[in-house]
Protein backbone atom coordinates (compact mmCIF):
# COMPACT_ATOMS: atom_id res chain seq x y z
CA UNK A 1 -41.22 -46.61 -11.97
CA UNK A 2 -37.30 -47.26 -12.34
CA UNK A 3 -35.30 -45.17 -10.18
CA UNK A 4 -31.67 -45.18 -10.29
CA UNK A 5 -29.53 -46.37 -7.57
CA UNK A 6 -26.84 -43.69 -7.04
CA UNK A 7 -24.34 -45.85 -4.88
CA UNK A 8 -23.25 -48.43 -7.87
CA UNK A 9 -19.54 -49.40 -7.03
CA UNK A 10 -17.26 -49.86 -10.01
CA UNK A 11 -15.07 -52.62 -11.50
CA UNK A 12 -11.87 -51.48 -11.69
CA UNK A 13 -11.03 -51.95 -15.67
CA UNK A 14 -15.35 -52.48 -16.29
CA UNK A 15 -16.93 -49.77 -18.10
CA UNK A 16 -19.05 -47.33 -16.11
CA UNK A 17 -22.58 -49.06 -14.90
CA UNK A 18 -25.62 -47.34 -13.76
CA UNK A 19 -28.58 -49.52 -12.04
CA UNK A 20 -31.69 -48.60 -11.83
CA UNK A 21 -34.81 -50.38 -9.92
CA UNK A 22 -38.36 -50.64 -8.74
CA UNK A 23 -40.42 -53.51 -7.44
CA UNK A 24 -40.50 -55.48 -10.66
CA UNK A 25 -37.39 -54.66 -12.69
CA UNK A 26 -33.91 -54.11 -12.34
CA UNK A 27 -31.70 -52.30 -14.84
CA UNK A 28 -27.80 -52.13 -15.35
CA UNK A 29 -26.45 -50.59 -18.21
CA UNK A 30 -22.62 -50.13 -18.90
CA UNK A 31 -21.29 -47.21 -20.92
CA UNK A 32 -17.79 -46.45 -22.59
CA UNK A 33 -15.78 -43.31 -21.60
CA UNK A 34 -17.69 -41.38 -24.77
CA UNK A 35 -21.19 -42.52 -23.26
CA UNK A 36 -21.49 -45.07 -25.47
CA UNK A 37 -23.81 -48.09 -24.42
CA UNK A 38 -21.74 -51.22 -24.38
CA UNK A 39 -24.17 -53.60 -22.85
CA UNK A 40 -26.86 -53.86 -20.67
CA UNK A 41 -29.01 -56.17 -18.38
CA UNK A 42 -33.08 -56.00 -17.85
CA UNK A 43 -33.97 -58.25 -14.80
CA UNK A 44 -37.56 -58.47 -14.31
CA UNK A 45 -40.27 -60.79 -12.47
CA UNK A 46 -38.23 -59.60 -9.43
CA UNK A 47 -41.30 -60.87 -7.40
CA UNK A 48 -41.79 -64.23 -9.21
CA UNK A 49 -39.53 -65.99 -10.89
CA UNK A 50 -36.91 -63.91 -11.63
CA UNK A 51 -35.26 -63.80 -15.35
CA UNK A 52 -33.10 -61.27 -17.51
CA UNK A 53 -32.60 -60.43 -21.33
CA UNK A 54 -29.07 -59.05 -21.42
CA UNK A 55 -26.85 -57.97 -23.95
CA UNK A 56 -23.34 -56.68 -24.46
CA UNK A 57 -21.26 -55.32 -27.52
CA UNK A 58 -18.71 -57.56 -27.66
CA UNK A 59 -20.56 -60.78 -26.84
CA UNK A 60 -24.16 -60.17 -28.00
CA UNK A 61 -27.35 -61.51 -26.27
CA UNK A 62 -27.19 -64.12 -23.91
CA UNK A 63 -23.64 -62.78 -22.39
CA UNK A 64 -22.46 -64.06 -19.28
CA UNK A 65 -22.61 -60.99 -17.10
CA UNK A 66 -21.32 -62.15 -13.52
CA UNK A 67 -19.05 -59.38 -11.65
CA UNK A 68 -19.91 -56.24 -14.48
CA UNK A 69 -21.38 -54.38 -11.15
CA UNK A 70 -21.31 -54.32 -7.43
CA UNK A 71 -25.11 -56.22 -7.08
CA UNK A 72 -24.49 -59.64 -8.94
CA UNK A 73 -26.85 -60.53 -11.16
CA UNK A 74 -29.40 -63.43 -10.18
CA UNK A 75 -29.16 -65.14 -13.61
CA UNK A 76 -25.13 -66.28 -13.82
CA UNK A 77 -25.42 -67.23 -17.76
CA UNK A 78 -28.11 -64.73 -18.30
CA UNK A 79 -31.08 -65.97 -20.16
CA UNK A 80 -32.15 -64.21 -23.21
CA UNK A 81 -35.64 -65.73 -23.17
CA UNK A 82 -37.66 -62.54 -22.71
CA UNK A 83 -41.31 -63.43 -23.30
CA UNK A 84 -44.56 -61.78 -24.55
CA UNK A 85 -45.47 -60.80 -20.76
CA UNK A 86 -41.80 -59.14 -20.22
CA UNK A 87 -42.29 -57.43 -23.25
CA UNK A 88 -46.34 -56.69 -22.55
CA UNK A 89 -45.25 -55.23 -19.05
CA UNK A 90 -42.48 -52.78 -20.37
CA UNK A 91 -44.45 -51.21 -22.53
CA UNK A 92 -47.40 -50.72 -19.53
CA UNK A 93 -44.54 -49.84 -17.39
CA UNK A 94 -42.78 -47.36 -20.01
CA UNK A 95 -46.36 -44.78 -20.11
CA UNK A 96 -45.40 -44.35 -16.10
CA UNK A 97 -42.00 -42.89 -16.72
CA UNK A 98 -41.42 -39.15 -16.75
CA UNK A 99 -38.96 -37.32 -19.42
């Protein structure tokens, strides 16, 4: 299950990003002063052959997303090829979180 990593460091001038992880995903999502979600990053297949759907406000899918948070993403360019097992294991995944 994603837990969030509390020690994110942030870009001076970035919007605020919060990361959150487990053993097969990693999560960053960036948020405007109101809370807003501006953009966000799943990485997943952190075992295999890593990959990432990302997607930000003012660029869409497929944004380039190197230096938005203190871990650098693996995927400079960010592919937005998700797949039917990325999408097949999020939903699995999603009935082990806790509200």
């Amino acid at each position: 299950m994603l837990e969030e990593v509390e020690s994110v460091k942030q870009q001076p001038g970035e919007n605020f990003c919060r990361w959150f992880s487990d053993e097969y995903f990693d999560l960053y999502v960036w948020t405007d002063p109101s809370g807003t979600i501006t953009g966000f990053q799943l990485c997943y297949d952190k075992p295999g052959k890593e990959r990432a759907f990302t997607w930000f406000s003012d660029s869409g899918p497929g944004a380039n997303c190197e230096g938005r948070c203190e871990k650098p993403p693996v995927l400079f360019g960010c592919s937005f090829l998700f797949g039917v097992q990325g999408v097949n294991f999020i939903h699995a995944e999603s009935s082990r979180t806790t509200a």
